[in-house]
Protein backbone atom coordinates (compact mmCIF):
# COMPACT_ATOMS: atom_id res chain seq x y z
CA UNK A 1 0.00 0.00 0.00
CA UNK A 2 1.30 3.34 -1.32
CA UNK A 3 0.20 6.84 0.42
CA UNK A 4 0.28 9.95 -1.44
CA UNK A 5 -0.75 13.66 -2.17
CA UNK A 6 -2.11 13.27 -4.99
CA UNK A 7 -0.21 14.82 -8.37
CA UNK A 8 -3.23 15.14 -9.86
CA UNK A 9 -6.24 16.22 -7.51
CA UNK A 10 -3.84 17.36 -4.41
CA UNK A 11 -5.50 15.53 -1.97
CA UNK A 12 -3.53 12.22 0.72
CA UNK A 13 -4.77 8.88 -1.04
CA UNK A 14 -4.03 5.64 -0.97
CA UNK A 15 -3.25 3.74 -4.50
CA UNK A 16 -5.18 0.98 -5.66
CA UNK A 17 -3.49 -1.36 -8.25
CA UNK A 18 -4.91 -0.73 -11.91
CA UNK A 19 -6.66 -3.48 -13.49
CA UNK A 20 -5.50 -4.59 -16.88
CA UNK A 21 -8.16 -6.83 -18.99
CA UNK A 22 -9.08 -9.84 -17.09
CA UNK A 23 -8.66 -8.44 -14.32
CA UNK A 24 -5.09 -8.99 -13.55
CA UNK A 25 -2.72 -6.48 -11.88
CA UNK A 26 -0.89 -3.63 -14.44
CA UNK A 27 2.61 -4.88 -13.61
CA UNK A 28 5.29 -4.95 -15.08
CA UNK A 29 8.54 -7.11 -13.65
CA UNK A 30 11.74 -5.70 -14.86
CA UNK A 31 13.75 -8.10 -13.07
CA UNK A 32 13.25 -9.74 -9.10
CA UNK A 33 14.13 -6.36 -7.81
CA UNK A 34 12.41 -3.42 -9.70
CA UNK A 35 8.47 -4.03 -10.00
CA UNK A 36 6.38 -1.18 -12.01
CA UNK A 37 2.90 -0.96 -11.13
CA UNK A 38 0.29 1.65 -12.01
CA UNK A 39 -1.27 3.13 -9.17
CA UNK A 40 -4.92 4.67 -9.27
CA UNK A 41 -5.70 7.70 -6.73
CA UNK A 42 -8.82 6.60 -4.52
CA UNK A 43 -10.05 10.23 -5.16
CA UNK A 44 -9.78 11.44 -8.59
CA UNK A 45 -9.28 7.80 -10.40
CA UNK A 46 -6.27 9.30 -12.30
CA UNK A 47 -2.70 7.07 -12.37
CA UNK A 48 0.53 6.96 -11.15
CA UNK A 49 3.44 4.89 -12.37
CA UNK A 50 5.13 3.43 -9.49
CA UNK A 51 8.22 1.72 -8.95
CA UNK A 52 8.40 -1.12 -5.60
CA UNK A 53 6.59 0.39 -3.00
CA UNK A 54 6.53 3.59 -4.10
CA UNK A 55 10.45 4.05 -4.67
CA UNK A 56 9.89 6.28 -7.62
CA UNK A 57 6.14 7.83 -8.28
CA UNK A 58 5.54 9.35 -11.79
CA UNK A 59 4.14 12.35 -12.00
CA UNK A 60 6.10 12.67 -9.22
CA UNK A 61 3.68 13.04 -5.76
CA UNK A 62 2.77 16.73 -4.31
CA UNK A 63 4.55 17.14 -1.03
CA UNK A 64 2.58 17.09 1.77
CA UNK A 65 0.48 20.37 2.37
CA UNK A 66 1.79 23.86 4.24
CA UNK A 67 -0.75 24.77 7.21
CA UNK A 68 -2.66 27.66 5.88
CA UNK A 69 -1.54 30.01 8.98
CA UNK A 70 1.88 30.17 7.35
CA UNK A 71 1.38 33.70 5.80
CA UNK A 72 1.24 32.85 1.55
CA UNK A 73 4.21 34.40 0.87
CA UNK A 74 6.00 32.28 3.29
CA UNK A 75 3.38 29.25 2.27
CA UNK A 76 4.57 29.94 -1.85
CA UNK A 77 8.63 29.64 -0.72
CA UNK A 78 7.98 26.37 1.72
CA UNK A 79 5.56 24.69 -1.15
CA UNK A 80 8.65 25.63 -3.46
CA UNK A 81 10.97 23.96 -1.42
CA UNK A 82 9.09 20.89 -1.07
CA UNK A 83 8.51 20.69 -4.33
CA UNK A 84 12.37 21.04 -5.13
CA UNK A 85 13.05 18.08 -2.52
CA UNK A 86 9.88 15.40 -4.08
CA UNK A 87 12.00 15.91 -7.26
CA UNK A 88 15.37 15.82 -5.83
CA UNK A 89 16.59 19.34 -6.06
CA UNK A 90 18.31 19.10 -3.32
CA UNK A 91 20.38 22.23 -3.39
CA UNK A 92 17.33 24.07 -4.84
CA UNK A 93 15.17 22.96 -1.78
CA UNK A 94 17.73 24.33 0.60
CA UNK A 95 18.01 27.80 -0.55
CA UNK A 96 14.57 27.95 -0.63
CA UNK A 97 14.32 27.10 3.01
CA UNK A 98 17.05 29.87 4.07
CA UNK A 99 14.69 32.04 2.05
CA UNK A 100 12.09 30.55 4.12
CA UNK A 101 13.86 31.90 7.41
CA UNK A 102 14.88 35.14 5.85
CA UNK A 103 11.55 36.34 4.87
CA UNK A 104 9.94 34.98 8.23
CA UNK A 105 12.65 36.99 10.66
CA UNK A 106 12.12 40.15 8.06
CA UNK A 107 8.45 39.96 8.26
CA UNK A 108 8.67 39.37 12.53
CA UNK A 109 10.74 42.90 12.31
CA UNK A 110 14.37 42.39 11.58
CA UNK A 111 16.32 45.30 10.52
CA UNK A 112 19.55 44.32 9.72
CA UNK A 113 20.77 43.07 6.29
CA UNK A 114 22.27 39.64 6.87
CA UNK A 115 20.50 36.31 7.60
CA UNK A 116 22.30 36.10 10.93
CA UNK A 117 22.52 39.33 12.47
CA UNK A 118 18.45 39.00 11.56
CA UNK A 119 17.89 35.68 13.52
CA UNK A 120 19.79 37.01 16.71
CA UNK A 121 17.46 39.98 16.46
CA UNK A 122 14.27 37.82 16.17
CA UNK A 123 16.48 36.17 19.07
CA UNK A 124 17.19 39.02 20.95
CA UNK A 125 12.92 40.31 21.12
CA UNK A 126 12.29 37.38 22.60
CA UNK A 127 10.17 36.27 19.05
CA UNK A 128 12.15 32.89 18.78
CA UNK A 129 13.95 30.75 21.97
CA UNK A 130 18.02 30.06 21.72
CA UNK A 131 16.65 26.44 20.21
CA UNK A 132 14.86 28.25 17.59
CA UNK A 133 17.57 30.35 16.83
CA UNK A 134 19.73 27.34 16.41
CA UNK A 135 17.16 25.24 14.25
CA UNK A 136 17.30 28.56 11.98
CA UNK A 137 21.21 28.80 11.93
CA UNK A 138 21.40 25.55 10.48
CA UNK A 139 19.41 26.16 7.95
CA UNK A 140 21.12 29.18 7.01
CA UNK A 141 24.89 27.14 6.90
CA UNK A 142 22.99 24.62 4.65
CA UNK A 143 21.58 26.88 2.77
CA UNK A 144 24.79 28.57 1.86
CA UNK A 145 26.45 25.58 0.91
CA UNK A 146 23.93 25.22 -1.41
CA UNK A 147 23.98 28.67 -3.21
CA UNK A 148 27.55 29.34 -3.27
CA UNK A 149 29.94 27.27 -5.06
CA UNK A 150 33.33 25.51 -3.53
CA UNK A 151 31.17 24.94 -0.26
CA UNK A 152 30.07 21.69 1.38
CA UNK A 153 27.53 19.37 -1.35
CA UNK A 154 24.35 19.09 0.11
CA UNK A 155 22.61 15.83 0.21
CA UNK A 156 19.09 14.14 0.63
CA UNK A 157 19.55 14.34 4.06
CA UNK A 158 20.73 17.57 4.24
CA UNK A 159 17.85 18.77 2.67
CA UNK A 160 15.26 16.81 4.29
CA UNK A 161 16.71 18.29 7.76
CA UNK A 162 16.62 21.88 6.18
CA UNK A 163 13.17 21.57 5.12
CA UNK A 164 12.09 20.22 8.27
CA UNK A 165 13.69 22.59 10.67
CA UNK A 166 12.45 26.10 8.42
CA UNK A 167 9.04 24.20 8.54
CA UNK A 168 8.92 23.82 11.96
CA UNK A 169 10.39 27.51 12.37
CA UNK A 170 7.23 28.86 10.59
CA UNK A 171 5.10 26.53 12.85
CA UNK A 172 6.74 28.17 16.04
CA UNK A 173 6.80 31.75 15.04
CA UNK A 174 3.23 32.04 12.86
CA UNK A 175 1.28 28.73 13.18
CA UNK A 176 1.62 28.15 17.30
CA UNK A 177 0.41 31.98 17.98
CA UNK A 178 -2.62 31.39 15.32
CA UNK A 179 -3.55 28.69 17.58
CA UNK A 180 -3.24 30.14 20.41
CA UNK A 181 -5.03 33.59 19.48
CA UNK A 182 -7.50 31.53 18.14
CA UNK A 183 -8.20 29.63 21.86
CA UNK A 184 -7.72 32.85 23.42
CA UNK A 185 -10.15 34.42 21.66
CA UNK A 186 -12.87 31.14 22.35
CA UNK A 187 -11.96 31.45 26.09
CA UNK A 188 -12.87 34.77 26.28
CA UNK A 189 -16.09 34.50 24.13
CA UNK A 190 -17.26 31.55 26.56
CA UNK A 191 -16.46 34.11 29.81
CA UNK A 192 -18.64 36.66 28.70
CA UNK A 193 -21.42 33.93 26.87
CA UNK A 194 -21.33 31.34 29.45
């Protein structure tokens, strides 16, 4: 069983195996270990070739979705970035995270000019904790060695860790205040309406 966001209706499904005439699987066995099979989305009926259990989709799968308190500028770089890891752009998906952190700390206030005199300013306002701070440092180094030539090569992992951390910055900083403006707001509609 293969889970994915969908490439063609955007929404999580599980595949079901296409049926060829007489109702027998669409496979195809290259050899013992590479088995194509043609996937169909539970929700929209469209296919997917897929390679094993689900080494390689084609079209390749949508990442999965940003939370929608992410502000859309910040949602439009984070999409891009997952987007540049589903189809292994793995330098391309890092910058885009640094971006990711650079836009957040400019739109929380930062002043200054450089990525890491801005985090130690959302740092020093109290926006974002010294763990924060470090989550977004890390992105920045990786995101360097991705833009800038004769630095460190950036790998899967590298890129899956950016992704994750700049994701989880944006949660912190935009998406765990929506929340909890949002319960403030229902706690103090339920004092005065009890």
């Amino acid at each position: 069983m293969v889970s994915i966001y969908c490439p063609h209706c955007h929404k999580h499904t599980a595949l079901s195996h296409a049926m060829a005439a007489g109702n027998l699987e669409a496979i195809w066995n290259k050899n013992k270990n590479q088995i194509w099979w043609i996937g169909i989305c539970n929700s929209c009926k469209n296919p997917v070739l897929v390679l094993n259990n689900g080494a390689i989709i084609y079209p390749y799968p949508l990442p999965s979705p940003t939370d929608p308190n992410i502000p859309k500028e910040l949602a439009d770089d984070l999409n891009e970035a997952k987007m540049c890891f589903s189809v292994s752009c793995y330098r391309a998906c890092v910058i885009m995270s640094r971006r990711c952190i650079q836009l957040a700390c400019i739109m929380k206030g930062a002043k200054k000019e450089k990525l890491a005199d801005q985090i130690d300013e959302l740092k020093d306002k109290g926006i974002i904790t010294q763990d924060i701070k470090e989550w977004a440092t890390v992105v920045r180094w990786v995101g360097n060695d991705g833009a800038h030539p004769n630095k460190n090569n950036v790998t899967k992992k590298d890129a899956e860790d950016c992704l994750k951390l700049a994701e989880q910055f944006l949660y912190v900083v935009f998406v765990a205040s929506a929340i909890a403006q949002s319960a403030q707001i229902r706690r103090n509609t339920k004092k005065k309406n009890p």
